[in-house]
Protein backbone atom coordinates (compact mmCIF):
# COMPACT_ATOMS: atom_id res chain seq x y z
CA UNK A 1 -65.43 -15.89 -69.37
CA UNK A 2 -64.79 -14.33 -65.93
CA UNK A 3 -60.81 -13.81 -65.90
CA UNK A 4 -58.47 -11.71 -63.52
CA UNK A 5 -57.03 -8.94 -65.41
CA UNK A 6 -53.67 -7.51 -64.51
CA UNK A 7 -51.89 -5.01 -65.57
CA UNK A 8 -49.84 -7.05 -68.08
CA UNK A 9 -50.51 -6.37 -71.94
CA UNK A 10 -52.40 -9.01 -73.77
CA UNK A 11 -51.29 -9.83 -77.25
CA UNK A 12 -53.69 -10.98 -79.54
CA UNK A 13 -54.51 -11.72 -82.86
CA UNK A 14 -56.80 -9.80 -85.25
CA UNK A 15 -59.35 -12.40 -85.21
CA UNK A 16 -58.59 -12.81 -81.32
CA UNK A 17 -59.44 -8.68 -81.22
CA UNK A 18 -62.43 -9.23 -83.65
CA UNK A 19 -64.11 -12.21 -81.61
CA UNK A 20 -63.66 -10.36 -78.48
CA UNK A 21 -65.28 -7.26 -80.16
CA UNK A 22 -67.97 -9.21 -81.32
CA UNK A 23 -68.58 -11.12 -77.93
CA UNK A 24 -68.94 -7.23 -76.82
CA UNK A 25 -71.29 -6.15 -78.65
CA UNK A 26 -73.09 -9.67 -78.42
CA UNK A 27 -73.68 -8.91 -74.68
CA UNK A 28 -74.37 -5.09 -75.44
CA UNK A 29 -77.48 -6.53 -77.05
CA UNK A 30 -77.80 -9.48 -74.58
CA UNK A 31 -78.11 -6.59 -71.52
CA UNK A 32 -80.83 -4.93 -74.12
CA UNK A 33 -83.16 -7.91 -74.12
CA UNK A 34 -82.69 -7.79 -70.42
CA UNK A 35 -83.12 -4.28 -69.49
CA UNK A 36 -86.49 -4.72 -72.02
CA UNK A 37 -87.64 -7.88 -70.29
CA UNK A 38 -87.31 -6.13 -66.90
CA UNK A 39 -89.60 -2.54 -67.77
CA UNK A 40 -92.06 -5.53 -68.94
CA UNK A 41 -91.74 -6.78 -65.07
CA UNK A 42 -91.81 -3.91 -64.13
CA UNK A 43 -95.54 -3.70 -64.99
CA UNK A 44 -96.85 -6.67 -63.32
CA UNK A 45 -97.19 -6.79 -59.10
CA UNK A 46 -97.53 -10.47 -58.86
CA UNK A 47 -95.24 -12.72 -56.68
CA UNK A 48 -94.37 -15.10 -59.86
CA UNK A 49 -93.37 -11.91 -61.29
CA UNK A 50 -90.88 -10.60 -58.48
CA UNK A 51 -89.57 -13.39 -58.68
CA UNK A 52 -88.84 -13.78 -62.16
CA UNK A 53 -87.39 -9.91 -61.91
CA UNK A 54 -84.55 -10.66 -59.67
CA UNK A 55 -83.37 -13.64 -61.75
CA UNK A 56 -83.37 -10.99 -64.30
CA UNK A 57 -81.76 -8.62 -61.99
CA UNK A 58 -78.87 -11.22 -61.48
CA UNK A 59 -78.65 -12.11 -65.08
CA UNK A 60 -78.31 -8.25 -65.68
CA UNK A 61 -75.45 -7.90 -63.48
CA UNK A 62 -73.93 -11.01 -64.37
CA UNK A 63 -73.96 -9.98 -68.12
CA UNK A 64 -72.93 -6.09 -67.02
CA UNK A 65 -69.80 -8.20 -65.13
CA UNK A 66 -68.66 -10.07 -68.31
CA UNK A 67 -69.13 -6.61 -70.34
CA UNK A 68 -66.65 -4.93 -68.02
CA UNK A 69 -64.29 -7.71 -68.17
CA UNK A 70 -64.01 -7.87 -71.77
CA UNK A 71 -63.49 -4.01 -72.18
CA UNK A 72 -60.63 -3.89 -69.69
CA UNK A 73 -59.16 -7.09 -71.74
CA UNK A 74 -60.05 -5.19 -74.82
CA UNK A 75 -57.80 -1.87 -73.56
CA UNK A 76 -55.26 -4.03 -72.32
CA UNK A 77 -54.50 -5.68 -76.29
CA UNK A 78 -52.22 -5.24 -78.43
CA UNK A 79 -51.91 -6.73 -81.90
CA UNK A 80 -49.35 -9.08 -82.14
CA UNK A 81 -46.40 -7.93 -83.80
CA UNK A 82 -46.34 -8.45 -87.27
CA UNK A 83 -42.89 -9.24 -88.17
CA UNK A 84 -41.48 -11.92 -85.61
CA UNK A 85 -38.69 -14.25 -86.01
CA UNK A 86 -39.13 -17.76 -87.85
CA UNK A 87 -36.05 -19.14 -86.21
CA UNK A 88 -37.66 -19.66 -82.52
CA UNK A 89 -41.25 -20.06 -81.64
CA UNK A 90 -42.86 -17.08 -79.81
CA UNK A 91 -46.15 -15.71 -79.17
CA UNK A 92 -48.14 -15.44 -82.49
CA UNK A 93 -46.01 -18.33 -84.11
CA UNK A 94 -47.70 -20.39 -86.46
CA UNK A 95 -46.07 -24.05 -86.08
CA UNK A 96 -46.11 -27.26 -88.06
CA UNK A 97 -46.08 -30.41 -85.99
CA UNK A 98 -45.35 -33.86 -86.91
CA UNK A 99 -46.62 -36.79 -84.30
CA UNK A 100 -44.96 -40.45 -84.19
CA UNK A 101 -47.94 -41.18 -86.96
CA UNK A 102 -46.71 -38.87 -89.02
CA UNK A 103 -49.74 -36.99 -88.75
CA UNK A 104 -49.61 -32.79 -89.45
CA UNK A 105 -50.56 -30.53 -86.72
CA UNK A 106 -50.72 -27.23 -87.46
CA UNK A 107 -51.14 -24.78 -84.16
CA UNK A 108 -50.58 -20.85 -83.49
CA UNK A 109 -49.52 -19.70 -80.14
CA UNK A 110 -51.35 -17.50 -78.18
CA UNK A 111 -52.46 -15.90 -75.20
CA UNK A 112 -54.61 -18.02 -73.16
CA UNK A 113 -57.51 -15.67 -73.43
CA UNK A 114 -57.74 -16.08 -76.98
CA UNK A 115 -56.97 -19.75 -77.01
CA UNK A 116 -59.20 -22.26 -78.69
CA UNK A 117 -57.46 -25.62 -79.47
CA UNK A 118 -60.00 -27.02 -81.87
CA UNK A 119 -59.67 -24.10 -83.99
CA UNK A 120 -56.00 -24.25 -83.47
CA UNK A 121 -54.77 -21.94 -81.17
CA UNK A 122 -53.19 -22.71 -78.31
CA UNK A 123 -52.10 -21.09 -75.72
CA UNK A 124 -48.66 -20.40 -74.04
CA UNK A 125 -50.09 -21.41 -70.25
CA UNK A 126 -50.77 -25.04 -72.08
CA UNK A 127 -48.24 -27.67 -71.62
CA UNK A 128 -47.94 -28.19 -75.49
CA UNK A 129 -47.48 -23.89 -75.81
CA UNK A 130 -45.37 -24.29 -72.57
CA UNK A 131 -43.32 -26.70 -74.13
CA UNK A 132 -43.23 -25.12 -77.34
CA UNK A 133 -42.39 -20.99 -76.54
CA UNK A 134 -38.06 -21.00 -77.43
CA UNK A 135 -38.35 -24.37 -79.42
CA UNK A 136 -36.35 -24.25 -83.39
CA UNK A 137 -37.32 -25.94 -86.47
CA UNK A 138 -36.20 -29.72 -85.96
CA UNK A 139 -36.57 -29.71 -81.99
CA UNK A 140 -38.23 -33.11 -80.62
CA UNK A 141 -41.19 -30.96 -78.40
CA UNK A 142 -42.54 -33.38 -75.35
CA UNK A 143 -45.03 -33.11 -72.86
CA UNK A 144 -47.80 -34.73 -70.71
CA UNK A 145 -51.02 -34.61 -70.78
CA UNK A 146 -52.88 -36.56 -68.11
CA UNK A 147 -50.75 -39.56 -67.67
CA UNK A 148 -50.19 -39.59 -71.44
CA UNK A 149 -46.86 -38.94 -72.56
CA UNK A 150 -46.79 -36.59 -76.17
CA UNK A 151 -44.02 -36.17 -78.67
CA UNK A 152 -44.12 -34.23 -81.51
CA UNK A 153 -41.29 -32.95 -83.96
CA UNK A 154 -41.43 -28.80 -85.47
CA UNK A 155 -41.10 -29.31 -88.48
CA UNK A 156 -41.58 -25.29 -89.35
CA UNK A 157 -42.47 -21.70 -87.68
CA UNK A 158 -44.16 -19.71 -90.31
């Protein structure tokens, strides 16, 4: 995940700060086996080898990259607030959607860094969170997709 980070504050969830923390440490160990692979190199003189040392150089720096990203996303977090209001859909919302079928969707809306739509989180940079972020209980929510029109109906903001 190679993302711009501003100065803005990042809300997240606690399994949003949990995965990230895990991802962290996940490359920690990934730059290990790297750094270990390379003294191994480091042995060898052959041409096959030098070669196979600066793909491990790049991978190195390439995993170093995506350690340093995380961290400054990880400083830049807060928790989402704990107490927010159930009357309007905001960051951290959990909402209940009804399609035309009459079909249940249930989503929570977050920041896009933490977003994951198949394990139901959206986030607020997506048309449906777009569309979403200031919406009541009862509000008709619309949006496209593609050249697919979408209406669902919030049904409730827990």
């Amino acid at each position: 995940m190679n993302t711009t980070i501003t100065e803005k504050t990042i809300l997240l969830s606690k399994k949003g700060i949990k995965e990230l923390k895990k991802a962290i440490i996940q490359l920690e160990h990934d730059r290990q086996k790297t750094l270990q692979s390379l003294r191994e190199l480091d042995k060898t003189l052959g041409h096959d080898e030098r070669l196979a040392r600066i793909e491990k150089l790049a991978l190195l720096e390439s995993i170093e990259a995506e350690i340093n990203d995380k961290r400054l996303v990880l400083n830049s977090a807060k928790l989402l607030p704990a107490k927010r209001t159930r009357l309007q859909v905001v960051i951290g919302s959990v909402v209940d959607l009804i399609d035309k079928h009459g079909h249940l969707f249930r989503y929570t809306i977050v920041d896009s860094i933490e977003a994951n739509p198949s394990d139901g989180r959206i986030s607020t940079a997506s048309p449906l969170g777009q569309s979403l972020i200031g919406r009541t209980v009862r509000d008709i929510v619309e949006w496209r997709s593609g050249k697919r029109f979408n209406q669902f109906q919030l049904v409730r903001i827990v």
